[in-house]
C-alpha atoms as a PDB file:
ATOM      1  CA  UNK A   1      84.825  72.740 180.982  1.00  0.00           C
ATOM      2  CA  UNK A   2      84.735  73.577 177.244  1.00  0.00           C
ATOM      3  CA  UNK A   3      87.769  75.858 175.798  1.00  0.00           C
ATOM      4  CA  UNK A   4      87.682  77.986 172.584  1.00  0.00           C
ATOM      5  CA  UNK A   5      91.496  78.745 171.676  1.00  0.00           C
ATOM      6  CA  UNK A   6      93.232  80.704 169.218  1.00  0.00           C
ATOM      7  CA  UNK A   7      97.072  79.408 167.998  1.00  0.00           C
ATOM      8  CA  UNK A   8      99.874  81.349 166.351  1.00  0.00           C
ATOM      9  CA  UNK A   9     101.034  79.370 163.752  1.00  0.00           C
ATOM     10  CA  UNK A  10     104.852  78.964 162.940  1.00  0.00           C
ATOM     11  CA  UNK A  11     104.025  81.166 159.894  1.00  0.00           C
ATOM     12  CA  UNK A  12     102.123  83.767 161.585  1.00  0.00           C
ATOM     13  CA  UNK A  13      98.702  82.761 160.856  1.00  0.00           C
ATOM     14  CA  UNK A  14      95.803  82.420 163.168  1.00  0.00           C
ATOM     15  CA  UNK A  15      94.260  78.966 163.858  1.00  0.00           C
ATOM     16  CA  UNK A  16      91.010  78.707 165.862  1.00  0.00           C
ATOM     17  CA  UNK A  17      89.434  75.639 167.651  1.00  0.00           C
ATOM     18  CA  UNK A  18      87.792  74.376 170.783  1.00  0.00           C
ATOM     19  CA  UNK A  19      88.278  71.079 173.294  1.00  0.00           C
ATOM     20  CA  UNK A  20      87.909  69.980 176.689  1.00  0.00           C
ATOM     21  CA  UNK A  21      91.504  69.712 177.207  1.00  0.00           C
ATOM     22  CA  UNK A  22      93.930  73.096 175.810  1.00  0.00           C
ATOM     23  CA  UNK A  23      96.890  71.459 177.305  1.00  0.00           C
ATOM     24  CA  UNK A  24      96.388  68.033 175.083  1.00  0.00           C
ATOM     25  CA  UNK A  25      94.837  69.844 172.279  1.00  0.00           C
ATOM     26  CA  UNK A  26      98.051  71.896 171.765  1.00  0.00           C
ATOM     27  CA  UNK A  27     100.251  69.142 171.896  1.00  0.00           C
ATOM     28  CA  UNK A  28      98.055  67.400 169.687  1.00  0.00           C
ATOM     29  CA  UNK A  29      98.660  69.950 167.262  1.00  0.00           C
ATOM     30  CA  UNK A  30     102.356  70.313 167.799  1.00  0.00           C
ATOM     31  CA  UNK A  31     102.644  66.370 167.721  1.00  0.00           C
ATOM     32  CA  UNK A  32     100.846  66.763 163.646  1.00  0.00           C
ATOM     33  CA  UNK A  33      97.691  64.914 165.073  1.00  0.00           C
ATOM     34  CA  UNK A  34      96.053  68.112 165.424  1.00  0.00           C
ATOM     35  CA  UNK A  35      93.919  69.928 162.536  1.00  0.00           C
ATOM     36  CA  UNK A  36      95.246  69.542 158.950  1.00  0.00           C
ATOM     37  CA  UNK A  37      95.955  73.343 158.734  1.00  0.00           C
ATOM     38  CA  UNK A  38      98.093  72.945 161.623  1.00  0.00           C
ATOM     39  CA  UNK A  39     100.494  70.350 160.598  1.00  0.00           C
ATOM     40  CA  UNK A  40     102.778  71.696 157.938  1.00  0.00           C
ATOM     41  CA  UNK A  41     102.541  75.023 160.059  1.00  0.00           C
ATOM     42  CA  UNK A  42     104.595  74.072 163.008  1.00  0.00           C
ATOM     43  CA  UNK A  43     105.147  74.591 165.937  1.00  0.00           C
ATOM     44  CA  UNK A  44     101.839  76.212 167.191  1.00  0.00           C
ATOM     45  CA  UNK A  45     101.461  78.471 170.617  1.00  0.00           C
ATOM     46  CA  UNK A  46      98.460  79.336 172.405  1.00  0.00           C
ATOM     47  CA  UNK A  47      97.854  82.590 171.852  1.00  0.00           C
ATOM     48  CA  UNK A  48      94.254  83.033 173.567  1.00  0.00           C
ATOM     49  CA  UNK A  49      91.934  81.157 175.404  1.00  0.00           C
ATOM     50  CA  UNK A  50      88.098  81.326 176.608  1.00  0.00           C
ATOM     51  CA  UNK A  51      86.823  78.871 179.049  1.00  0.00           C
ATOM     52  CA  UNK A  52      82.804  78.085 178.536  1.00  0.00           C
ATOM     53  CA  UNK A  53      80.134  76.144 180.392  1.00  0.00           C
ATOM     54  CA  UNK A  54      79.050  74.054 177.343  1.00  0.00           C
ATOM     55  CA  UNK A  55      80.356  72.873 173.907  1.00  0.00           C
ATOM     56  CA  UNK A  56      77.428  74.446 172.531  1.00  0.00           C
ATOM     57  CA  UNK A  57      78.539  77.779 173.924  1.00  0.00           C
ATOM     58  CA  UNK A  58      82.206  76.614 172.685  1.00  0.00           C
ATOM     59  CA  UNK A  59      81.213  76.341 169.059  1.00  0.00           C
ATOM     60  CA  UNK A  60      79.544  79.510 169.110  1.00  0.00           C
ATOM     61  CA  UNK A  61      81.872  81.246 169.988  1.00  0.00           C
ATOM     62  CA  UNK A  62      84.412  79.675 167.784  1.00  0.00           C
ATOM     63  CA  UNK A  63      82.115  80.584 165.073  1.00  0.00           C
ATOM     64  CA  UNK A  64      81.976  84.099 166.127  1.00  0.00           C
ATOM     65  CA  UNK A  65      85.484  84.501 166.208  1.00  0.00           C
ATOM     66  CA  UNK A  66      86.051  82.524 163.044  1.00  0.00           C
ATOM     67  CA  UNK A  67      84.501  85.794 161.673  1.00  0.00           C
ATOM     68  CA  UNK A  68      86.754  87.742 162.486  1.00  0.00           C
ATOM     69  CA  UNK A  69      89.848  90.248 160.620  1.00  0.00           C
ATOM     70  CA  UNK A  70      93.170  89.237 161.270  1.00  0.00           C
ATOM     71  CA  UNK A  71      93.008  92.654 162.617  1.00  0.00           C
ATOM     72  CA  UNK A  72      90.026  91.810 165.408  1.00  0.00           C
ATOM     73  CA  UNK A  73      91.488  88.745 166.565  1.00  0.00           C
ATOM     74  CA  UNK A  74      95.114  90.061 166.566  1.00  0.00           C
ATOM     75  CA  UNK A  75      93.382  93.056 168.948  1.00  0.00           C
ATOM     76  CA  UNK A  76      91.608  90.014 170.771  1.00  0.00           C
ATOM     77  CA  UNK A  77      94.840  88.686 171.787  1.00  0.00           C
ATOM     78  CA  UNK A  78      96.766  91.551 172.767  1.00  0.00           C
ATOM     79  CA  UNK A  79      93.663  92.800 174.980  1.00  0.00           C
ATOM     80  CA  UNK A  80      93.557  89.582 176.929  1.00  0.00           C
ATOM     81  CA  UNK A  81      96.863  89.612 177.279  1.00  0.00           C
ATOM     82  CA  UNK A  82      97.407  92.903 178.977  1.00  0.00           C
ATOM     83  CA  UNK A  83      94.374  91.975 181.425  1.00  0.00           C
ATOM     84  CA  UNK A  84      97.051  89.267 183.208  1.00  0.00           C
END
């Protein structure tokens, strides 16, 4: 399986990736061996998550939400959330 995610930043800012593992990804990130952005912005949380067939369809959609407001994706978040 291929995961887009979306992580609240210590600072309040919005990162957005993809992997085949969330669980190692986010430590990865929390560890400083994640992206650059992430590192002096710690600790991250997941804040959303997408499971897809393919990494193709991964990247796309990280793309598409890479386009995004602040706004959108904030309004992305809260909608999945509420759907638990």
């Amino acid at each position: 399986m291929n995961y887009v995610y979306m992580l609240r930043c210590a600072d309040g800012s919005l990162y957005t990736g993809w992997t085949t593992d969330p669980e190692r990804r986010l430590k990865a990130h929390n560890a400083g061996r994640g992206a650059k952005y992430t590192r002096s912005r710690r600790p991250v949380e997941l804040a959303y998550l997408e499971r897809w067939d393919t990494p193709r369809e991964a990247m796309r959609r990280e793309w598409q939400l890479k386009q995004l407001s602040r706004a959108e994706k904030l309004a992305l978040i809260e909608n999945k959330n509420t759907e638990a």
